[in-house]
Protein backbone atom coordinates (compact mmCIF):
# COMPACT_ATOMS: atom_id res chain seq x y z
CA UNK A 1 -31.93 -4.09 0.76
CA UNK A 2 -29.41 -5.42 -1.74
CA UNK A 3 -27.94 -2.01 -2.20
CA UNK A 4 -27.52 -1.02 1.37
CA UNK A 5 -25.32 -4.45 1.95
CA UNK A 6 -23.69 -3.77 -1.14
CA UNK A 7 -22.55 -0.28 -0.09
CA UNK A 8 -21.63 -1.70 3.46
CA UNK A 9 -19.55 -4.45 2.02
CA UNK A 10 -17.67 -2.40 -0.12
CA UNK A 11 -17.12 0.31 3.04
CA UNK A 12 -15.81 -2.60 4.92
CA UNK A 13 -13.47 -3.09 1.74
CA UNK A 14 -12.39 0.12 1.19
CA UNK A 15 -11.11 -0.36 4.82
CA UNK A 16 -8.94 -3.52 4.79
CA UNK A 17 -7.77 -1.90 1.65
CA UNK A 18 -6.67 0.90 3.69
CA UNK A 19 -5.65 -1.22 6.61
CA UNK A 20 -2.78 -2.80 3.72
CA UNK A 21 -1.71 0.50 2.37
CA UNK A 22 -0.75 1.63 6.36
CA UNK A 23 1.13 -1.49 6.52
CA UNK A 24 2.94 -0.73 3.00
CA UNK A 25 3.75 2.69 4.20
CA UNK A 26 5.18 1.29 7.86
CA UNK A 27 7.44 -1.08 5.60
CA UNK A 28 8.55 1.50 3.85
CA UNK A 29 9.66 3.81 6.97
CA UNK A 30 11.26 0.30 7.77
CA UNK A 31 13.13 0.22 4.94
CA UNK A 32 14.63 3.88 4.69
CA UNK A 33 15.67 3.16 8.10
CA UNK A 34 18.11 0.61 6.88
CA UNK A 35 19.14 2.08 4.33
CA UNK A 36 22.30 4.64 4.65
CA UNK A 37 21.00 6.83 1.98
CA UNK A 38 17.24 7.41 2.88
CA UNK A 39 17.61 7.51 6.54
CA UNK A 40 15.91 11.00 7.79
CA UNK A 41 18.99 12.95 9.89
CA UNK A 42 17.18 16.08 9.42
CA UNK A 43 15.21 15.49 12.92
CA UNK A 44 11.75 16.21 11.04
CA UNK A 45 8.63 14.21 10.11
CA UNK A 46 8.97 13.73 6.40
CA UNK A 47 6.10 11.86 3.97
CA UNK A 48 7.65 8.14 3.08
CA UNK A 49 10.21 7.61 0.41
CA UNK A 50 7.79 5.09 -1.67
CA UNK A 51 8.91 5.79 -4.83
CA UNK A 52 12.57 5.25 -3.84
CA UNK A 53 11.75 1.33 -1.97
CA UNK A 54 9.05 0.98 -4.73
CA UNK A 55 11.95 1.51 -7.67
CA UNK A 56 14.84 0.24 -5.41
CA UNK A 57 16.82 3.33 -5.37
CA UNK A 58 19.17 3.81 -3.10
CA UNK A 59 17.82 0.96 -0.98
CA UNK A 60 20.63 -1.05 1.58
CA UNK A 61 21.43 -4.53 -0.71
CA UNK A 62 21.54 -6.81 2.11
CA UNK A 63 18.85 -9.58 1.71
CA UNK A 64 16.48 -9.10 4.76
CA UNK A 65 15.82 -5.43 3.12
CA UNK A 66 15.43 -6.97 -0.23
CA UNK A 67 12.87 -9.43 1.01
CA UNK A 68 11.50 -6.21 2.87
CA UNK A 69 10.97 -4.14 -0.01
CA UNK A 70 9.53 -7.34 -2.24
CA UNK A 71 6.80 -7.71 0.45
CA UNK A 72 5.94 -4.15 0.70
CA UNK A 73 5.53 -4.39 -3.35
CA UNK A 74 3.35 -7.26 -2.83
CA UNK A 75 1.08 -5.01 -0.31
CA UNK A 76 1.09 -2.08 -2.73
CA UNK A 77 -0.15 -4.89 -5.52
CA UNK A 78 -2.90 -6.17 -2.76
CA UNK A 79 -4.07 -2.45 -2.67
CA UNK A 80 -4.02 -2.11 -6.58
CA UNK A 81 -5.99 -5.20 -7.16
CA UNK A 82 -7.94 -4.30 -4.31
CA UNK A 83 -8.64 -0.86 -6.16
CA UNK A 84 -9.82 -2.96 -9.39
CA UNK A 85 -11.80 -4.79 -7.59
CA UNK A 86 -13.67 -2.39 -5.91
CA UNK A 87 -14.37 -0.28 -9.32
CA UNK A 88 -15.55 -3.43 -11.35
CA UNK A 89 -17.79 -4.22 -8.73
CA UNK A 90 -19.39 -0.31 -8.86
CA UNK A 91 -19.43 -0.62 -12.36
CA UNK A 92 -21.14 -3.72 -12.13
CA UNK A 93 -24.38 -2.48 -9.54
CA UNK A 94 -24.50 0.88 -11.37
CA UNK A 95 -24.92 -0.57 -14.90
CA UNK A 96 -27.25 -3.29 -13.23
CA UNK A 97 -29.75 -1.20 -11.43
């Protein structure tokens, strides 16, 4: 019985962990939008420009974007830990058991 809620617990993780990284990636389409030199003018879907509002490369200057950009870096850290977390925790019930 311990196993099964284990397993469901860490589904229902592996969710809200996924749940942050969608709102990481929406912040970043955010964030290209307001900035000149990742806005998309080719009319097409393209994959997000992480690594670019990750490193601040060619990200708009103005303070709102900043702040912007340091919260989606704060989600993308939630999902790391979150990551860490979730592989102790395995490591943990399969060296237990």
């Amino acid at each position: 019985m311990t196993g099964e809620i284990f397993y469901l617990m860490t589904g229902v993780w592996a969710l809200a962990i996924l749940a942050v990284f969608i709102l990481a990636i929406r912040l970043s389409y955010r964030i290209e939008a307001r900035s000149p030199d990742l806005t998309n003018r080719s009319g097409l879907p393209r994959k997000a420009m992480m690594f670019h509002t990750i490193t601040n490369m060619n990200v708009a200057r103005d303070e709102e974007t900043q702040a912007m950009r340091r919260r989606m870096n704060g989600l993308l850290l939630i999902v790391l830990a979150g990551f860490v977390v979730m592989g102790a925790s395995l490591h943990l019930v399969r060296s237990a058991g």
